[in-house]
PDB file of N, CA and C in Angstrom:
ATOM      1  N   UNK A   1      17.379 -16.890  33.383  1.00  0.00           N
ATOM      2  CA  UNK A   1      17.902 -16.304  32.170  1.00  0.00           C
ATOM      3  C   UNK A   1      16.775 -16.229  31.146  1.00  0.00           C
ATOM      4  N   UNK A   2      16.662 -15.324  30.523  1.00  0.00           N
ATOM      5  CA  UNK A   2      16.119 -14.833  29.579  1.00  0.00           C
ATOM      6  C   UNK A   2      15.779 -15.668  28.022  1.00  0.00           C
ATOM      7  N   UNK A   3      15.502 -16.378  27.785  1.00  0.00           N
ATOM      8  CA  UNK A   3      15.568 -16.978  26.427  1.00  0.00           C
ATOM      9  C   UNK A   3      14.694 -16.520  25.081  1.00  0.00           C
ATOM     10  N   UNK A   4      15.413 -16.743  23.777  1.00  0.00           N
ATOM     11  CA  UNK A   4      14.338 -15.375  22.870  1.00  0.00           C
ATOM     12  C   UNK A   4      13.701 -16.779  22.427  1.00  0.00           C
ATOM     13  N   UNK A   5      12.382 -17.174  21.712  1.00  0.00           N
ATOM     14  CA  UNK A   5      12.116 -18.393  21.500  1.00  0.00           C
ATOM     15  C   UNK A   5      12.041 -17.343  19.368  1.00  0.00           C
ATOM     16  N   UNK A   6      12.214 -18.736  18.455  1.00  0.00           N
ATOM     17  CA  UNK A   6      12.620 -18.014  17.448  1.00  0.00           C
ATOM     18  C   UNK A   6      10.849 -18.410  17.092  1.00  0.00           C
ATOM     19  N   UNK A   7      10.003 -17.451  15.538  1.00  0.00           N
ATOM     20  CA  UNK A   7       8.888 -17.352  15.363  1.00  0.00           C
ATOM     21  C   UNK A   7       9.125 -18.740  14.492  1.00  0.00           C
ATOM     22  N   UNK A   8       8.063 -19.336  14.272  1.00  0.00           N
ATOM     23  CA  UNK A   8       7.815 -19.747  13.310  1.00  0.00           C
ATOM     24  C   UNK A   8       8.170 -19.762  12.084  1.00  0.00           C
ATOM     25  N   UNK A   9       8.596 -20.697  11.310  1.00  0.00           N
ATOM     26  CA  UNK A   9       8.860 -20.791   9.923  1.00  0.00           C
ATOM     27  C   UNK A   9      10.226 -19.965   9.616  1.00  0.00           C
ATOM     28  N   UNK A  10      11.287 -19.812  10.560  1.00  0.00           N
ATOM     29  CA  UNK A  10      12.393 -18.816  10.466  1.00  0.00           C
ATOM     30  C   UNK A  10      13.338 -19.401   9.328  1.00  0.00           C
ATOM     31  N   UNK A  11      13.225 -20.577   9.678  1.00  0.00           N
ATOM     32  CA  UNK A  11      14.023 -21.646   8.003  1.00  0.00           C
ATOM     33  C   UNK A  11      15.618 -21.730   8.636  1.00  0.00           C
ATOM     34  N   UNK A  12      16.077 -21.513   9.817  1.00  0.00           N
ATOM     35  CA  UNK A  12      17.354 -21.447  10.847  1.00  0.00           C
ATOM     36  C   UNK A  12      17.908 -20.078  10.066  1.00  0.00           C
ATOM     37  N   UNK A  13      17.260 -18.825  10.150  1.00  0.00           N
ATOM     38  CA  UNK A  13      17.769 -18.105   9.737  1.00  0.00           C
ATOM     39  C   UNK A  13      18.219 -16.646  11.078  1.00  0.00           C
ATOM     40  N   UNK A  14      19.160 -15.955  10.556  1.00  0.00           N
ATOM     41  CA  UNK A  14      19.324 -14.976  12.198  1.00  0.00           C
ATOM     42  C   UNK A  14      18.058 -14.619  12.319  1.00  0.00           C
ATOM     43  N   UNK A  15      18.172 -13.678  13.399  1.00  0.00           N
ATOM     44  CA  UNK A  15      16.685 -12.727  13.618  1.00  0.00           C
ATOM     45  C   UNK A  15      17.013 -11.461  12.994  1.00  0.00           C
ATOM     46  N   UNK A  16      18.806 -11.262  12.880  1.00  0.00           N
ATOM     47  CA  UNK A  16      18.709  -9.909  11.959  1.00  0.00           C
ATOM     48  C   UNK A  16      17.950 -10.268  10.506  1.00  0.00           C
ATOM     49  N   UNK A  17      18.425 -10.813   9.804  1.00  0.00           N
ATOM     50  CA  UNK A  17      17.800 -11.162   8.482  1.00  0.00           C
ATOM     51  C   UNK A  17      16.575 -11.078   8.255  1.00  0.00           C
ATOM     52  N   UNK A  18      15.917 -11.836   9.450  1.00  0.00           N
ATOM     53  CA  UNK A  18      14.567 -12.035   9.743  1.00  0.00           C
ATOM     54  C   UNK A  18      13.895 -10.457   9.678  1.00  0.00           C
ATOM     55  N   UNK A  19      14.649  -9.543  10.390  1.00  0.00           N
ATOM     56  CA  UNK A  19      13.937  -8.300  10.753  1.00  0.00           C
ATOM     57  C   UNK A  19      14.090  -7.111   9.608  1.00  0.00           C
ATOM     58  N   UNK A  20      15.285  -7.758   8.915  1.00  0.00           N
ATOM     59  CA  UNK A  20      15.572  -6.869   7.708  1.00  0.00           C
ATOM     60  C   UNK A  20      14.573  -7.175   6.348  1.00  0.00           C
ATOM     61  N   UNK A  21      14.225  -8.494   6.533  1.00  0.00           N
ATOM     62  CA  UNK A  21      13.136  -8.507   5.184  1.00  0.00           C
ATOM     63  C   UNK A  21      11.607  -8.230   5.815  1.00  0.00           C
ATOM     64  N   UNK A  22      11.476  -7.962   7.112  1.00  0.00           N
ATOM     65  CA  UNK A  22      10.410  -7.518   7.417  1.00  0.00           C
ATOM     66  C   UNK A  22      10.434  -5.677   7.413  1.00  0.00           C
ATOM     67  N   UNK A  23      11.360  -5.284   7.233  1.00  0.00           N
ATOM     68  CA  UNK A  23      11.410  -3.526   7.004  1.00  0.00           C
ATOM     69  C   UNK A  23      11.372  -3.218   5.380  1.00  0.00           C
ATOM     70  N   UNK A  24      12.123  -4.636   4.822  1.00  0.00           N
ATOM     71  CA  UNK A  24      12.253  -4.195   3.658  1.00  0.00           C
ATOM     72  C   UNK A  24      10.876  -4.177   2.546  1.00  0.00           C
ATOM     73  N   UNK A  25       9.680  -5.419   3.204  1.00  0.00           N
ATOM     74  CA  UNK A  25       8.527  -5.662   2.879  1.00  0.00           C
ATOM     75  C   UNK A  25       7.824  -4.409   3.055  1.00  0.00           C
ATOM     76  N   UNK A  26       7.719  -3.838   4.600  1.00  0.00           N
ATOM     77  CA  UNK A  26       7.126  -2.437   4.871  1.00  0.00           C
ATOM     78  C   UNK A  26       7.171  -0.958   3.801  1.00  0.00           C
ATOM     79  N   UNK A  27       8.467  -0.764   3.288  1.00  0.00           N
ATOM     80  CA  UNK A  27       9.249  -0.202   2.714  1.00  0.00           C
ATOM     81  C   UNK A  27       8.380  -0.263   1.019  1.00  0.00           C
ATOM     82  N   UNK A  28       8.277  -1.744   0.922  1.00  0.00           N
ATOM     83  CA  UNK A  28       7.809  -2.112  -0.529  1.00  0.00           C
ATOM     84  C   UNK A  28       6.361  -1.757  -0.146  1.00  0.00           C
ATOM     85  N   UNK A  29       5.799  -2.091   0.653  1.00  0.00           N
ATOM     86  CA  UNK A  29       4.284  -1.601   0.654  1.00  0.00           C
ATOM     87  C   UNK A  29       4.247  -0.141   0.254  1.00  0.00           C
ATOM     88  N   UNK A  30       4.937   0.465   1.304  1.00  0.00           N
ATOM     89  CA  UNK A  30       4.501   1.753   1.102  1.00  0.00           C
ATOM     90  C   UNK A  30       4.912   2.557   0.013  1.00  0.00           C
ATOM     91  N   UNK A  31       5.320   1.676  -0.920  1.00  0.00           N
ATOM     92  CA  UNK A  31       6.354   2.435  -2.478  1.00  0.00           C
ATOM     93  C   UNK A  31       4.928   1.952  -3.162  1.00  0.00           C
ATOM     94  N   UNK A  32       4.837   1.061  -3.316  1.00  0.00           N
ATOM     95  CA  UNK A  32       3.178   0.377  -3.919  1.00  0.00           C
ATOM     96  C   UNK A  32       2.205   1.609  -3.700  1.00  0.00           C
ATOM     97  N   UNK A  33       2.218   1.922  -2.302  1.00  0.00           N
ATOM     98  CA  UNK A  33       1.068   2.860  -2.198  1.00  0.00           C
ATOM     99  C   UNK A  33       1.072   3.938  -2.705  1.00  0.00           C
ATOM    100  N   UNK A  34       2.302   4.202  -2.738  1.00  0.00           N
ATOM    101  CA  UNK A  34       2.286   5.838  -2.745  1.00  0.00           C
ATOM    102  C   UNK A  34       2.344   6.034  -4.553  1.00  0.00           C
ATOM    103  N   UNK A  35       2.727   4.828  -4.963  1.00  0.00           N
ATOM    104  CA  UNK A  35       2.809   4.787  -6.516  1.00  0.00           C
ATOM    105  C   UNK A  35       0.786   4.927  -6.859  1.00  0.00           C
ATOM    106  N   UNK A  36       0.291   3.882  -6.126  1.00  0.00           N
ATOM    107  CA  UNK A  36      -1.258   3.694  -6.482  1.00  0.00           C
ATOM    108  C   UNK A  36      -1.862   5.442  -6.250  1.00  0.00           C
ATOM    109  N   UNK A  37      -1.153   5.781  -5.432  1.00  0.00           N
ATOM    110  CA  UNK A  37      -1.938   7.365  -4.820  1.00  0.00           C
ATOM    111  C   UNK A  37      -1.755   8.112  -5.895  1.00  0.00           C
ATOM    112  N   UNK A  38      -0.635   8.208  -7.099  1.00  0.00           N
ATOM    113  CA  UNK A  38      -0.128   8.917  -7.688  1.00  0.00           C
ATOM    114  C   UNK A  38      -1.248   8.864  -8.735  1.00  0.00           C
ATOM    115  N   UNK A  39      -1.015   7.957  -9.176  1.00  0.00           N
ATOM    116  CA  UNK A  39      -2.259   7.282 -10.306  1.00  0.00           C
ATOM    117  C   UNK A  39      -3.330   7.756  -9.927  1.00  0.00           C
ATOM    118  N   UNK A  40      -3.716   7.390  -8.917  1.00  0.00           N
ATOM    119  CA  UNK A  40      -5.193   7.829  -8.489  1.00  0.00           C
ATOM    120  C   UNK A  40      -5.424   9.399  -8.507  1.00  0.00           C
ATOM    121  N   UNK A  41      -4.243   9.929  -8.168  1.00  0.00           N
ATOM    122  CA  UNK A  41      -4.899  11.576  -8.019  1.00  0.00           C
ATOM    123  C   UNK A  41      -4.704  12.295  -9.391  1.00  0.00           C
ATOM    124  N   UNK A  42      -3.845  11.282 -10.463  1.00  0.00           N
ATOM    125  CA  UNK A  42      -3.645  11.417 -11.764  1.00  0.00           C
ATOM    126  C   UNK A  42      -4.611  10.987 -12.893  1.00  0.00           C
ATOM    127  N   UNK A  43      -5.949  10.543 -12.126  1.00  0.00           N
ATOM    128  CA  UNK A  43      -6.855   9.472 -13.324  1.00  0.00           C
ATOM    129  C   UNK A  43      -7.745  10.897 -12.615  1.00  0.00           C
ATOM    130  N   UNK A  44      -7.469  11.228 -11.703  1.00  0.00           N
ATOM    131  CA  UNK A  44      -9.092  12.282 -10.692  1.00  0.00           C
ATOM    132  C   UNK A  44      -8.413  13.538 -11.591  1.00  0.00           C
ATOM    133  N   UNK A  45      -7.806  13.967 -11.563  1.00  0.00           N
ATOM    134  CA  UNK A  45      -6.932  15.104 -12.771  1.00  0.00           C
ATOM    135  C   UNK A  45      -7.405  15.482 -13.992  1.00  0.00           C
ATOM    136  N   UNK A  46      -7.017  14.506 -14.838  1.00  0.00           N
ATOM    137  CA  UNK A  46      -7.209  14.276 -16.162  1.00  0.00           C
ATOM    138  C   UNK A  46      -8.752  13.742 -16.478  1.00  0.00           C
ATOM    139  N   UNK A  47      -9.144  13.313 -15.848  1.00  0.00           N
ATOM    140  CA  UNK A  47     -10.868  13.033 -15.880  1.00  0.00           C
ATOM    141  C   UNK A  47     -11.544  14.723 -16.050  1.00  0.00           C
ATOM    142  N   UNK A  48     -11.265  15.129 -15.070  1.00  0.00           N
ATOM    143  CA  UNK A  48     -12.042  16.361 -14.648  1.00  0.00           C
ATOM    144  C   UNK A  48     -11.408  17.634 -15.802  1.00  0.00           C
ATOM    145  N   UNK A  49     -10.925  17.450 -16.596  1.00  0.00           N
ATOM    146  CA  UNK A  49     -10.493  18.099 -17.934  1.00  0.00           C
ATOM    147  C   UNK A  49     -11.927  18.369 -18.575  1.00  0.00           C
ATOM    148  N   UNK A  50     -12.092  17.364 -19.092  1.00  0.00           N
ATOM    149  CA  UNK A  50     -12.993  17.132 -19.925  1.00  0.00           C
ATOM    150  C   UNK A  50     -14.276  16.467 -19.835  1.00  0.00           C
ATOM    151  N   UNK A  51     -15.665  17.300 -20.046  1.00  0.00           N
ATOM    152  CA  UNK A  51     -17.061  16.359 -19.941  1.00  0.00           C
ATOM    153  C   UNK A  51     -17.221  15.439 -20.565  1.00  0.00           C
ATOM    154  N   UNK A  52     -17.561  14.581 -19.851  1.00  0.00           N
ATOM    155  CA  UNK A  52     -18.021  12.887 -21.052  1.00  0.00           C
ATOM    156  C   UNK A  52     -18.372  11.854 -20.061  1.00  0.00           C
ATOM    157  N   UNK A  53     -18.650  11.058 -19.853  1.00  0.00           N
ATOM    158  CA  UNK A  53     -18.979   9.849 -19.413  1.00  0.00           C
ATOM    159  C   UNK A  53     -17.892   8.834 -19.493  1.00  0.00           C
ATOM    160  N   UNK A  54     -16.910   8.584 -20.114  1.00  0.00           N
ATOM    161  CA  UNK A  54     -15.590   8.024 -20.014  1.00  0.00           C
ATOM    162  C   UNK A  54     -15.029   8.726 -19.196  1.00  0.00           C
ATOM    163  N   UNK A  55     -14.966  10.350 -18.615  1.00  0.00           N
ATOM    164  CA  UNK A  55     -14.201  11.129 -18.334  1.00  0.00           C
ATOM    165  C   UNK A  55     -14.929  10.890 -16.909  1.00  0.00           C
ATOM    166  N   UNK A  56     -15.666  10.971 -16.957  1.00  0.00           N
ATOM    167  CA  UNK A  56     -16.505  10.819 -15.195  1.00  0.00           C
ATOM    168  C   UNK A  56     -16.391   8.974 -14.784  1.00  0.00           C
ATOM    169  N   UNK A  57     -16.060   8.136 -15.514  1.00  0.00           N
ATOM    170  CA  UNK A  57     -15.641   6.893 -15.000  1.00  0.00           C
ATOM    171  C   UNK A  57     -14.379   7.250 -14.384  1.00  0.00           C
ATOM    172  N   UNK A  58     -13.660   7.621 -15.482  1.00  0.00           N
ATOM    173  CA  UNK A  58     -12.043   7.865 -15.305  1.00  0.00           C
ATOM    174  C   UNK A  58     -11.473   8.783 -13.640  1.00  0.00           C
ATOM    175  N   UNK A  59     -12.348   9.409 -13.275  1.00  0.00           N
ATOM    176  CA  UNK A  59     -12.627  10.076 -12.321  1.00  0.00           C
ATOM    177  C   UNK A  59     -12.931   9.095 -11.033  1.00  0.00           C
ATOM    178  N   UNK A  60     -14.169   8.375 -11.683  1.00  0.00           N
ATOM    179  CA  UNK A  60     -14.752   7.440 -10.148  1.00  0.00           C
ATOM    180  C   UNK A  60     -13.741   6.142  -9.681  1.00  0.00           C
ATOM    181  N   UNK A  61     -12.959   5.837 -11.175  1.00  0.00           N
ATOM    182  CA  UNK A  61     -11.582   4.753 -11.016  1.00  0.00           C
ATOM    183  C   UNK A  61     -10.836   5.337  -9.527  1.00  0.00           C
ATOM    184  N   UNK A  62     -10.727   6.754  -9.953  1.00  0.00           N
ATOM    185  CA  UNK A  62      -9.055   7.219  -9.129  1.00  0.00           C
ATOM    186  C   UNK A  62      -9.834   7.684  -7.599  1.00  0.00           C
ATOM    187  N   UNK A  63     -10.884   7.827  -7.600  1.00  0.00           N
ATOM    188  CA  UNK A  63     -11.730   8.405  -6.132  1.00  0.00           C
ATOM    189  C   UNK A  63     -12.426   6.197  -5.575  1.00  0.00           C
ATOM    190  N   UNK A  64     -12.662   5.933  -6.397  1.00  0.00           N
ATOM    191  CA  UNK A  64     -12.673   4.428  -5.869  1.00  0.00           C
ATOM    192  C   UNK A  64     -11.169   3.631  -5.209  1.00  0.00           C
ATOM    193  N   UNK A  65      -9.881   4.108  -5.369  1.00  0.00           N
ATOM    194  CA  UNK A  65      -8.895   3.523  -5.535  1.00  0.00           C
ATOM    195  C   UNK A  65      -8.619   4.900  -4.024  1.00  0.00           C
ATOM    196  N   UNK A  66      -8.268   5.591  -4.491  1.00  0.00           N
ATOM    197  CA  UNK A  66      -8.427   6.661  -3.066  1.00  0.00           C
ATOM    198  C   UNK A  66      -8.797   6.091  -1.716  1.00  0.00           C
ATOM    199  N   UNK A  67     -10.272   5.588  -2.231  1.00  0.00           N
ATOM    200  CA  UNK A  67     -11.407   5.302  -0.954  1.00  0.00           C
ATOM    201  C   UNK A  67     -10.633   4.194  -0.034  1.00  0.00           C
ATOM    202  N   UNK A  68      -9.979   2.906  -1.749  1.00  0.00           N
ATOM    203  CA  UNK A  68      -9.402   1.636  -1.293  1.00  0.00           C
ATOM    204  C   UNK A  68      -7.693   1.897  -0.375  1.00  0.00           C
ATOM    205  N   UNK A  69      -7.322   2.948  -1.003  1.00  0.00           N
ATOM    206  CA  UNK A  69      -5.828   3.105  -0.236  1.00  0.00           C
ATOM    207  C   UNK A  69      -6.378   3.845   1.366  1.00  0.00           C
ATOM    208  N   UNK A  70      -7.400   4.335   1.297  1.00  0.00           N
ATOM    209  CA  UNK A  70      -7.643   5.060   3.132  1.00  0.00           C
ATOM    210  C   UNK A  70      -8.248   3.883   3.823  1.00  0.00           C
ATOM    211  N   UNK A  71      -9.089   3.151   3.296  1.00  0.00           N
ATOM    212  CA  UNK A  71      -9.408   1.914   3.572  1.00  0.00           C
ATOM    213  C   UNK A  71      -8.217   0.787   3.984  1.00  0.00           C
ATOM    214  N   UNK A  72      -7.205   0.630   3.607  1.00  0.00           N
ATOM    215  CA  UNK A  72      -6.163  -0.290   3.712  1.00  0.00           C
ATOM    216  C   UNK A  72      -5.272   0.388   5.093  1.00  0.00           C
ATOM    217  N   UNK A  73      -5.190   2.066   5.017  1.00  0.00           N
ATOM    218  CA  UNK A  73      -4.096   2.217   5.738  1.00  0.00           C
ATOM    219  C   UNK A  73      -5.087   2.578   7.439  1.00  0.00           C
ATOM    220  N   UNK A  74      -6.441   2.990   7.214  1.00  0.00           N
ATOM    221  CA  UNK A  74      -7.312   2.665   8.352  1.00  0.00           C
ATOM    222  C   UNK A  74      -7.133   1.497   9.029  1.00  0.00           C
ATOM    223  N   UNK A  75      -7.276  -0.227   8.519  1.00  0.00           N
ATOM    224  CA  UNK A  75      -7.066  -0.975   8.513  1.00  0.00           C
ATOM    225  C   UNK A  75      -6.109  -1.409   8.957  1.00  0.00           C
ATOM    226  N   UNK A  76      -4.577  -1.056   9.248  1.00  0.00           N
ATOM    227  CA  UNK A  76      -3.911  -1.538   9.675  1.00  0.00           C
ATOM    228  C   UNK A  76      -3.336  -0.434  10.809  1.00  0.00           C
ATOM    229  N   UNK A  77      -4.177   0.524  11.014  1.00  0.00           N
ATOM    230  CA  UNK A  77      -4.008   1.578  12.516  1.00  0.00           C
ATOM    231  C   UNK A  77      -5.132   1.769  13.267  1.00  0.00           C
ATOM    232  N   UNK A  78      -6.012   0.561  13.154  1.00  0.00           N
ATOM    233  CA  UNK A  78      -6.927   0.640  14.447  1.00  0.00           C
ATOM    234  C   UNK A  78      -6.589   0.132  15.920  1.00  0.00           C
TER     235      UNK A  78
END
């Protein structure tokens, strides 16, 4: 017979529960991200309006943060 052995640190909790705050974590990541992406393609936007040197930081913020969100989601699909 088949036996499921439970993970670590489950706290005697089901495995549904268990599997539901692990979708619901996934779920929250990717609301995080897609919020950070927004920003980011919103600081690369509004930068590129206007010449200045605040305006070209404001720019390298949202293309640095870009680099960091392709970096993160590379990272967890190799």
């Amino acid at each position: 017979m088949y036996l499921l052995k439970r993970p670590n640190g489950h706290n005697g909790m089901p495995f549904g529960y268990i599997r539901r705050k692990q979708v619901m974590n996934k779920w929250l990541i990717r609301l995080i991200a897609l919020i950070a992406f927004v920003i980011c393609i919103a600081l690369i936007v509004t930068g590129q309006r206007t010449v200045g040197v605040s305006h070209l930081m404001k720019m390298m913020a949202g293309l640095l943060g870009l680099l960091a969100l392709l970096f993160a989601y590379n990272k967890t699909h190799q």
